[in-house]
PDB file of N, CA and C in Angstrom:
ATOM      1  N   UNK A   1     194.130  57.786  72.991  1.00  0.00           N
ATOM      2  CA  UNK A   1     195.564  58.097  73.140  1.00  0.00           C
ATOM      3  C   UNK A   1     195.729  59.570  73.510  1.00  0.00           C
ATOM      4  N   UNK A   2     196.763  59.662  74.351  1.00  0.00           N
ATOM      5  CA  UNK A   2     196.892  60.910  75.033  1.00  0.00           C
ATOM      6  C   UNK A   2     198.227  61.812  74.221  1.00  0.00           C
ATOM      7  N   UNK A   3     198.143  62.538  73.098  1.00  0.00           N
ATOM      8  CA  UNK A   3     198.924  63.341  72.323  1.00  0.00           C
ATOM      9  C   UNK A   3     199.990  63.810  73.251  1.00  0.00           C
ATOM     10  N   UNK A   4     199.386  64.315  74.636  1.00  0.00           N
ATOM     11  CA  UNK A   4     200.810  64.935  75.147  1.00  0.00           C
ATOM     12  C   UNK A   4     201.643  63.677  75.918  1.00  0.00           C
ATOM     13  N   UNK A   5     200.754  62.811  76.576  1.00  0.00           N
ATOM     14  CA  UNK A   5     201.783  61.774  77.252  1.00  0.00           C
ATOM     15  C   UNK A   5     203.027  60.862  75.560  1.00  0.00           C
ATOM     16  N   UNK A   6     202.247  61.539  75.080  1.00  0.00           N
ATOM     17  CA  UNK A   6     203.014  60.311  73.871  1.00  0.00           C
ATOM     18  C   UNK A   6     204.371  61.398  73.398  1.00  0.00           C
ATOM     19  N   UNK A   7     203.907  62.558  73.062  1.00  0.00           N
ATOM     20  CA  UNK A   7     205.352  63.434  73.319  1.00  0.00           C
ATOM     21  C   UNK A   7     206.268  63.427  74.403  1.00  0.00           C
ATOM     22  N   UNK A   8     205.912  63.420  75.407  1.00  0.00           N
ATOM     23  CA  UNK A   8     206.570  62.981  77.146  1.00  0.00           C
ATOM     24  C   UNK A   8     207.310  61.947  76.999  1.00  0.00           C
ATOM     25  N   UNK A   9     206.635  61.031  76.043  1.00  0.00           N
ATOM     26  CA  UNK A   9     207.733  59.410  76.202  1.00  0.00           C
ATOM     27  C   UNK A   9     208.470  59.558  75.034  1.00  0.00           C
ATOM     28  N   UNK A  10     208.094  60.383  73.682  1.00  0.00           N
ATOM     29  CA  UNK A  10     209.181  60.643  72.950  1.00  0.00           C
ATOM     30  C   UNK A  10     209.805  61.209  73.377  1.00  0.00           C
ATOM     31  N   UNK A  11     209.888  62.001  73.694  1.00  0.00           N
ATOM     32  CA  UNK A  11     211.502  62.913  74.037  1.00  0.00           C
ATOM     33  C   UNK A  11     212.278  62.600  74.953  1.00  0.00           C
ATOM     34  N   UNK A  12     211.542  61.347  76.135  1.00  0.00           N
ATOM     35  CA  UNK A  12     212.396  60.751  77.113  1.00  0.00           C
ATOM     36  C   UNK A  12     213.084  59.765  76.145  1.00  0.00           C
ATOM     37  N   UNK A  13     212.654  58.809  75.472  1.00  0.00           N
ATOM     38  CA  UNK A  13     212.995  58.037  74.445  1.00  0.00           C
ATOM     39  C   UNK A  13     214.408  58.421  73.881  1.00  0.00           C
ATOM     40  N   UNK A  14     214.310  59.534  73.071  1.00  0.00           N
ATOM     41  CA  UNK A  14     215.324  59.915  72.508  1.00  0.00           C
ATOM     42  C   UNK A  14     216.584  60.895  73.771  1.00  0.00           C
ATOM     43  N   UNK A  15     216.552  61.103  74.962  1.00  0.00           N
ATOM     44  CA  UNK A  15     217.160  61.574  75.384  1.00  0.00           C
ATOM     45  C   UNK A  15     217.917  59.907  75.754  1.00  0.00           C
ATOM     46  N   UNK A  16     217.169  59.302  75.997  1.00  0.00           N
ATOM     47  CA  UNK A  16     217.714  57.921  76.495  1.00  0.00           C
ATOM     48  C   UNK A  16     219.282  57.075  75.209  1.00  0.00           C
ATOM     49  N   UNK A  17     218.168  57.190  73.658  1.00  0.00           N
ATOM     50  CA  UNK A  17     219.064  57.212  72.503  1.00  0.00           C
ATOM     51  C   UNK A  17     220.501  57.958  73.094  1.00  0.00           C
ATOM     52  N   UNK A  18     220.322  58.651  72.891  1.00  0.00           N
ATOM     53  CA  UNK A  18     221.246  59.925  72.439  1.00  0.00           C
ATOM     54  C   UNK A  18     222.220  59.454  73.784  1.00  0.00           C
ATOM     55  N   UNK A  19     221.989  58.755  74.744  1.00  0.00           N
ATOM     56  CA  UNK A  19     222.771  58.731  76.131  1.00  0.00           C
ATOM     57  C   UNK A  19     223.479  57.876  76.064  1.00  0.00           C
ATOM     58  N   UNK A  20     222.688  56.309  75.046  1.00  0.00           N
ATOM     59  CA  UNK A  20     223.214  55.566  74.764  1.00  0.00           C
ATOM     60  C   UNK A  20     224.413  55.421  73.435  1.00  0.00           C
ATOM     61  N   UNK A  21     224.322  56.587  72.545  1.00  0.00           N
ATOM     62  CA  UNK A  21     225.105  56.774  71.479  1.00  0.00           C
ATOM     63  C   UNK A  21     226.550  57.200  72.232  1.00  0.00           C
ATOM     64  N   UNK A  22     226.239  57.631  72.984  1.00  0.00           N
ATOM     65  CA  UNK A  22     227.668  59.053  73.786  1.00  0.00           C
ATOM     66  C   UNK A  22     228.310  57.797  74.439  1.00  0.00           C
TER      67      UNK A  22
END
């Protein structure tokens, strides 16, 4: 597992959340 690709898809993840809350 690649530590930084897995941060890359968290923070797309939660920008996605957060787009869907608004």
């Amino acid at each position: 597992m690649d530590f930084r690709r897995v941060k890359v898809l968290e923070g797309k993840w939660e920008g996605i959340k957060v787009l869907r809350e608004k």
